[in-house]
N, C-alpha and C. Protein backbone atom coordinates (compact mmCIF):
# COMPACT_ATOMS: atom_id res chain seq x y z
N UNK A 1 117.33 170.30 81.88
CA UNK A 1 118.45 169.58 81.35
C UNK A 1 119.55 170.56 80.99
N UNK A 2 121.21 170.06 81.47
CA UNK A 2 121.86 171.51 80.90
C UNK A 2 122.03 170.90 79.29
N UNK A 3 122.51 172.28 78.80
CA UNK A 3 122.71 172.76 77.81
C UNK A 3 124.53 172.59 77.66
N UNK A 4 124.97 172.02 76.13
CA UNK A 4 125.93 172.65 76.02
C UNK A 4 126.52 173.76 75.63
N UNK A 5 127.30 174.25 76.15
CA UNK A 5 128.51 175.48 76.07
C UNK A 5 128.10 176.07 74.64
N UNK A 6 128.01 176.10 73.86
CA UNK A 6 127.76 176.27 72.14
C UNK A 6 127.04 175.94 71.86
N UNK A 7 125.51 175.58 72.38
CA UNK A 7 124.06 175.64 72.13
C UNK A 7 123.36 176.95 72.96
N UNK A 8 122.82 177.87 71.69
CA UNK A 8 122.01 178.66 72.46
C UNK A 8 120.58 178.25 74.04
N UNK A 9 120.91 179.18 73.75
CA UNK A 9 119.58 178.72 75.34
C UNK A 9 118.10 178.17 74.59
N UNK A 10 117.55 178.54 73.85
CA UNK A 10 116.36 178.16 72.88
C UNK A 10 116.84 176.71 72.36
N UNK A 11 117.71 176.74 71.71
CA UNK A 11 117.38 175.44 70.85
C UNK A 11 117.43 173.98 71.50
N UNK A 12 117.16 173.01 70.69
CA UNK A 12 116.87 171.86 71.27
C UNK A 12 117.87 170.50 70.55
N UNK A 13 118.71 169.98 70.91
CA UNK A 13 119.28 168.89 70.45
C UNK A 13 118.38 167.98 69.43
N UNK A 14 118.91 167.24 68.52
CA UNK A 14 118.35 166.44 68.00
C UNK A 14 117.77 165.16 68.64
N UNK A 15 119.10 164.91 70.23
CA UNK A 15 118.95 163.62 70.92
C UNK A 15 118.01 163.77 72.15
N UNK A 16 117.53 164.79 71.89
CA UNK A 16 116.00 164.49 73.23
C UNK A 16 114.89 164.37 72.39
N UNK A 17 114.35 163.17 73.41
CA UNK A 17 112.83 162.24 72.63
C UNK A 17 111.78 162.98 73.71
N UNK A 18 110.91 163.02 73.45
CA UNK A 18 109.68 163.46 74.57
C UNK A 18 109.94 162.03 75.45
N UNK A 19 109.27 162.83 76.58
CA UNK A 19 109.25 161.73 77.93
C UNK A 19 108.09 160.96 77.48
N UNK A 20 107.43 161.10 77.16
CA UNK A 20 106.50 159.82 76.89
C UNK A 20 106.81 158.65 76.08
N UNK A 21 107.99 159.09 74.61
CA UNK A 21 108.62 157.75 74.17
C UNK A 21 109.39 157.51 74.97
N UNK A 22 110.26 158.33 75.92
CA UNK A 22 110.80 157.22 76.83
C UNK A 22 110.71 156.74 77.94
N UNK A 23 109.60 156.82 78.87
CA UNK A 23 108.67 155.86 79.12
C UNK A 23 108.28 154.68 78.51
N UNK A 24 107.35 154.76 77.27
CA UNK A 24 107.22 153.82 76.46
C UNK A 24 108.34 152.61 76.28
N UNK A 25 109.41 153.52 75.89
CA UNK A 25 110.24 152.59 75.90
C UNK A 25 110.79 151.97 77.23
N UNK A 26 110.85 152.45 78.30
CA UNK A 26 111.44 151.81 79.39
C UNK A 26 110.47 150.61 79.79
N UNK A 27 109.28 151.03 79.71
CA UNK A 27 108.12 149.72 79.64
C UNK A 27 108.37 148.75 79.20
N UNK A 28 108.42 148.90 77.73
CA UNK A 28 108.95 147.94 76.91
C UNK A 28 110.39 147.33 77.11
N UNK A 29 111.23 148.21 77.31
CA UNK A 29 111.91 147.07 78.05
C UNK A 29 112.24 146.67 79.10
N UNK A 30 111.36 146.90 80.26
CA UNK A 30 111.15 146.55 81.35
C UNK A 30 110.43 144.91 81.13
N UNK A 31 109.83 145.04 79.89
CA UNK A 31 108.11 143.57 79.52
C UNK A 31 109.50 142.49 79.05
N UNK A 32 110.46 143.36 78.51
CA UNK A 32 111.13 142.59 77.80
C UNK A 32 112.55 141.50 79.10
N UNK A 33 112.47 142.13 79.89
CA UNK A 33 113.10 141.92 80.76
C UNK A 33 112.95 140.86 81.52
N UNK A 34 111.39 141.35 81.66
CA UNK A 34 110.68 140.48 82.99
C UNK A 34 110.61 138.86 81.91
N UNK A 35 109.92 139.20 80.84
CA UNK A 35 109.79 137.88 79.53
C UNK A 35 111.00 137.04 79.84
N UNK A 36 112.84 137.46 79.73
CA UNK A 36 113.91 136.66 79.65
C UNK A 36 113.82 136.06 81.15
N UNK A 37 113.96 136.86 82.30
CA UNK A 37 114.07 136.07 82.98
C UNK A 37 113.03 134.86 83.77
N UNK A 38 111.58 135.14 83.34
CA UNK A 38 110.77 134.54 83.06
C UNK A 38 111.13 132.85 82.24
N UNK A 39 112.15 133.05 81.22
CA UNK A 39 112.24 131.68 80.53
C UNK A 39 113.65 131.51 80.94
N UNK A 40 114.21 132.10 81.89
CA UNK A 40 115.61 131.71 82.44
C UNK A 40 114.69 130.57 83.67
N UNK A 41 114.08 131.24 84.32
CA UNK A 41 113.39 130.51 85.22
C UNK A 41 112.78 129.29 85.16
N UNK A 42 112.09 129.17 83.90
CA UNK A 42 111.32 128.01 82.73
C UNK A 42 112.61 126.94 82.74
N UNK A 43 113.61 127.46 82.10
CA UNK A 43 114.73 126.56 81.66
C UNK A 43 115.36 125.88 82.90
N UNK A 44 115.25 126.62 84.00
CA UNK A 44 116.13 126.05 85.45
C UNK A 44 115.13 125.64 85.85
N UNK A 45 113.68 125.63 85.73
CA UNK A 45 113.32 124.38 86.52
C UNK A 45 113.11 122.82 85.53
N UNK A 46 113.03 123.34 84.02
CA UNK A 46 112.66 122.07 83.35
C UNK A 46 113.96 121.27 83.30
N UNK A 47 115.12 122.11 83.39
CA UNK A 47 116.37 121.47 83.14
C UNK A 47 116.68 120.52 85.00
N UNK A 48 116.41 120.94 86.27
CA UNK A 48 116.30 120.15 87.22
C UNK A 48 115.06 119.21 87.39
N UNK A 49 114.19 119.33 86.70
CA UNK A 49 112.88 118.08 86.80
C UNK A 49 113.17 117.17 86.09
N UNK A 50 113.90 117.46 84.45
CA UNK A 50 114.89 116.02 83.84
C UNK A 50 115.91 115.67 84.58
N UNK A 51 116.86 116.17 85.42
CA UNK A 51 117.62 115.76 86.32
C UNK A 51 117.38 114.68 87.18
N UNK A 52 115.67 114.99 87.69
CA UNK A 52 114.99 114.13 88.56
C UNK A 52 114.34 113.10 88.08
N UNK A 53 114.20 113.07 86.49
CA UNK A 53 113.24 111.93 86.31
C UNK A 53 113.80 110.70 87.00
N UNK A 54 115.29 110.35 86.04
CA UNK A 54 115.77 109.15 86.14
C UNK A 54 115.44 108.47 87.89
N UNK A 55 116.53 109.29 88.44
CA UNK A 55 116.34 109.18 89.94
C UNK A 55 114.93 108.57 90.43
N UNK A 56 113.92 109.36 90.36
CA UNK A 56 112.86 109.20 90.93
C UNK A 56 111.96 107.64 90.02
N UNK A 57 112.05 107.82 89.02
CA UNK A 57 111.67 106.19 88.48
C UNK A 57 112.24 105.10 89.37
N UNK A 58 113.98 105.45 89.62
CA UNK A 58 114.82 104.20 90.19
C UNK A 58 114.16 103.91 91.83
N UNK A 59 113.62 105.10 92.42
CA UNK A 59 112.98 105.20 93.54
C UNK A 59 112.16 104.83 93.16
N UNK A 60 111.09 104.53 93.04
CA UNK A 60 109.83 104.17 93.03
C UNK A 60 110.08 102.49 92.55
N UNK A 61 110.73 102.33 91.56
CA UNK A 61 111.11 101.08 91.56
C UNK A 61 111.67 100.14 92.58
N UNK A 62 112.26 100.83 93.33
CA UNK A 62 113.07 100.04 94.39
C UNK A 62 111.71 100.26 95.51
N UNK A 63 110.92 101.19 95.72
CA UNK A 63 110.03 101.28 96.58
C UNK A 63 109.05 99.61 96.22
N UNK A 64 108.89 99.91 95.24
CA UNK A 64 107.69 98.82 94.72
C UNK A 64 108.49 96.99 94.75
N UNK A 65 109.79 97.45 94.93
CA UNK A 65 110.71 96.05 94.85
C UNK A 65 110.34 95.45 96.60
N UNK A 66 110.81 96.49 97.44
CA UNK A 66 111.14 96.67 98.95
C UNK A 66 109.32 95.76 99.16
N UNK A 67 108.15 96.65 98.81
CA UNK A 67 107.51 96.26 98.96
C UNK A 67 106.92 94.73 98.68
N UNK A 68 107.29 94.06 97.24
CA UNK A 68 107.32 92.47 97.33
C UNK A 68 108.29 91.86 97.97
N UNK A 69 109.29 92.34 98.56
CA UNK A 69 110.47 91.81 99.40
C UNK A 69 109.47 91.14 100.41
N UNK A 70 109.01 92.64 100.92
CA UNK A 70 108.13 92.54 102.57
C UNK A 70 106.82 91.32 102.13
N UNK A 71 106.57 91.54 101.44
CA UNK A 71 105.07 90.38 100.80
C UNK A 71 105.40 88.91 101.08
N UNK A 72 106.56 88.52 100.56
CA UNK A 72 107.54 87.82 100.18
C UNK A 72 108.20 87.09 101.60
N UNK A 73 108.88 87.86 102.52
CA UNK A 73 108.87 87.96 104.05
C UNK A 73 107.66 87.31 105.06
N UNK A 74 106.41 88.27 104.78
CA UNK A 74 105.71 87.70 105.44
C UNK A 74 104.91 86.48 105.03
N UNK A 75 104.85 86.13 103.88
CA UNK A 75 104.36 84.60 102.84
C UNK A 75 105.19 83.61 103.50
N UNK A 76 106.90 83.79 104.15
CA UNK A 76 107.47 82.82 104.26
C UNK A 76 107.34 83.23 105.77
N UNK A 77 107.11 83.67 106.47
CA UNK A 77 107.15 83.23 107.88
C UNK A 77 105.39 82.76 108.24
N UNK A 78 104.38 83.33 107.30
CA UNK A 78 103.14 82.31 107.82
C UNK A 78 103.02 80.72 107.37
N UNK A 79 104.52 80.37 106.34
CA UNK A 79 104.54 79.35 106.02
C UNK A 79 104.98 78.29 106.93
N UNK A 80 106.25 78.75 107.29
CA UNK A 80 106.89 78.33 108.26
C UNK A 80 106.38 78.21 109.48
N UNK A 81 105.51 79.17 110.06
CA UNK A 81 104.67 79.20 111.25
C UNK A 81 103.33 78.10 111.04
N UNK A 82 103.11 77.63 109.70
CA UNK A 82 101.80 76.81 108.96
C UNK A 82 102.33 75.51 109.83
N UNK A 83 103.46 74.92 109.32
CA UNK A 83 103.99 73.74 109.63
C UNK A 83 104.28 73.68 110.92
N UNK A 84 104.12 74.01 111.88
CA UNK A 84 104.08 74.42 113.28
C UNK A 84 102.63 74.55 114.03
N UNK A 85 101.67 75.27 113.59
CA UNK A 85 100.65 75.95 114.35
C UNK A 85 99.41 75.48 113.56
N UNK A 86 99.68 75.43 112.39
CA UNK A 86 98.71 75.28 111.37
C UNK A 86 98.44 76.59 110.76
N UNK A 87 97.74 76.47 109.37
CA UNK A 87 97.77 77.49 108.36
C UNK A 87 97.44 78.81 108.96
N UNK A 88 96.20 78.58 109.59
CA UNK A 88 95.33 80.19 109.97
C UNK A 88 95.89 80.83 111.14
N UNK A 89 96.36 80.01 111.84
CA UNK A 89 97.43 80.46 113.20
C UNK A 89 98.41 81.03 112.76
N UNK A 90 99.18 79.93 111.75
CA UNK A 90 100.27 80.83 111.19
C UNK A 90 100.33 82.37 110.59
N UNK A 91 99.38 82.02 110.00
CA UNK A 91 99.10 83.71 109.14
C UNK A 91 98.70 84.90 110.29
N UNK A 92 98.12 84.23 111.09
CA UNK A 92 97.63 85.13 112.28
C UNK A 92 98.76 85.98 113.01
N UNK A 93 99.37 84.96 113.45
CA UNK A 93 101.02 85.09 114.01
C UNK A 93 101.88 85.82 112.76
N UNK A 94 102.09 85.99 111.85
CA UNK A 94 102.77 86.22 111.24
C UNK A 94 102.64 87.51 110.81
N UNK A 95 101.29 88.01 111.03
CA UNK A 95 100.58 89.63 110.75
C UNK A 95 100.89 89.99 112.09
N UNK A 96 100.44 89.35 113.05
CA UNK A 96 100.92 90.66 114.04
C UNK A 96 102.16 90.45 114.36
N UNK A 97 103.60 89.98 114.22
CA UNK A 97 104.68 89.99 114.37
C UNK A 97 105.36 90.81 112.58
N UNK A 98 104.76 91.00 112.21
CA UNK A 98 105.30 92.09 111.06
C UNK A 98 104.06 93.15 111.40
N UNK A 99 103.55 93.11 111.82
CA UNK A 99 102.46 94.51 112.49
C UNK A 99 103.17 95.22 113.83
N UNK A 100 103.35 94.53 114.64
CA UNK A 100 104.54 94.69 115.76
C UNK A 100 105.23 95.66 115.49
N UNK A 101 106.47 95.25 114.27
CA UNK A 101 107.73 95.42 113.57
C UNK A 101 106.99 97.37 112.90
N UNK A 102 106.00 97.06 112.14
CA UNK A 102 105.43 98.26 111.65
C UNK A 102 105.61 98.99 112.23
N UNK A 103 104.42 98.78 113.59
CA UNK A 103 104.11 99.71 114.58
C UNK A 103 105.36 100.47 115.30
N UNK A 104 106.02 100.02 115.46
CA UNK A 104 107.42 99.83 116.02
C UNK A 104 108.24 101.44 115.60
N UNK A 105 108.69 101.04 113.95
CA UNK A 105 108.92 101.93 112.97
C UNK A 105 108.01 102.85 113.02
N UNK A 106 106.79 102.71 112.84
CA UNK A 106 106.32 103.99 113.01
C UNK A 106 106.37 104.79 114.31
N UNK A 107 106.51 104.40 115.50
CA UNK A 107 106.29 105.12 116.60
C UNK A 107 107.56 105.91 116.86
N UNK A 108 108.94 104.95 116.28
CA UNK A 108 110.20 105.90 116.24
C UNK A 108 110.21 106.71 115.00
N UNK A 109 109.57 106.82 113.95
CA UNK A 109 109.65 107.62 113.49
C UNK A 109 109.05 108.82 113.46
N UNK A 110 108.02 108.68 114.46
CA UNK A 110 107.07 109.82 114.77
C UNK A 110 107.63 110.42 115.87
N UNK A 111 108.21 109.47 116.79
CA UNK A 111 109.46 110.14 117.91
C UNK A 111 110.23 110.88 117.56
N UNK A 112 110.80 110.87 116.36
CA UNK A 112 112.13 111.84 115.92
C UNK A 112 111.44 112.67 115.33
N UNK A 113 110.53 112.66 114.28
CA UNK A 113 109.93 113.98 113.79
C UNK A 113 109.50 115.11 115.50
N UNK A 114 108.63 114.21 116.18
CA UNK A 114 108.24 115.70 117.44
C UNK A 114 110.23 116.16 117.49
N UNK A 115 110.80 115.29 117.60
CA UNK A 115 112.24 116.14 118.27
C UNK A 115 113.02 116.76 117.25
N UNK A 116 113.05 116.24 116.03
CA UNK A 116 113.51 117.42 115.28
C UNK A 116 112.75 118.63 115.15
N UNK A 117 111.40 118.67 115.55
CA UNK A 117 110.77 119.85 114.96
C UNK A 117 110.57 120.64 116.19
C-alpha cells in the first residue's frame, strides 16, 4: 500500500484494519445485500399476485358462468329435439351435435398449436 509523503516508511496509519475484518465485513455486507434484494423480489412478486387476484376470480367466474350457459344450451336443444323425436332420441341427438361442435374446437385448436410451435 503506498505511503504518504510525511509518513515514515515504518509506521502505520490509524485507517488500515487487518484484511480479515475486511473481509468479514465485505461478507457481511455482501449477506446484507443479497437479504434486500431478496425482499425486493418478495415484494414484486406479492405485489403482482394481488394484481392477479381480482382478475383471475372474474375468470373463473365467467368460466363457471360459460359453462351453465353450455348446460343450459344443450337442456334446450334435447328439449326441443324431445318434442320432435322423443325424449331419449332427443338427448341422443343433442350430445352428439354439441360433441360434434366440441370435437370440432378441439381439432382446430390442436391445429394451430402444431403451427404455432
Amino acid at each position: 500500500m503506498l505511503k504518504p509523503p510525511n509518513e515514515p516508511e515504518g509506521a502505520t496509519g490509524d485507517n488500515e484494519r487487518p484484511i480479515g475484518e475486511l473481509v468479514h465485513e465485505l461478507i457481511e455486507d455482501g449477506k446484507a445485500y443479497a437479504r434486500a434484494e431478496a425482499e425486493v423480489i418478495r415484494a414484486i412478486a406479492t405485489a403482482k399476485a394481488n394484481a392477479l387476484k381480482i382478475p383471475s376470480i372474474m375468470f373463473g367466474m365467467a368460466f363457471l358462468l360459460a359453462l351453465a350457459a353450455i348446460a343450459a344450451l344443450a337442456v334446450g336443444v334435447a328439449m326441443g329435439l324431445a318434442t320432435l323425436i322423443g325424449p331419449l332420441a332427443g338427448g341422443i341427438v343433442a350430445f352428439l351435435l354439441l360433441a360434434a361442435v366440441a370435437g370440432g374446437l378441439g381439432w382446430y385448436g390442436a391445429k394451430r398449436l402444431r403451427e404455432d410451435l
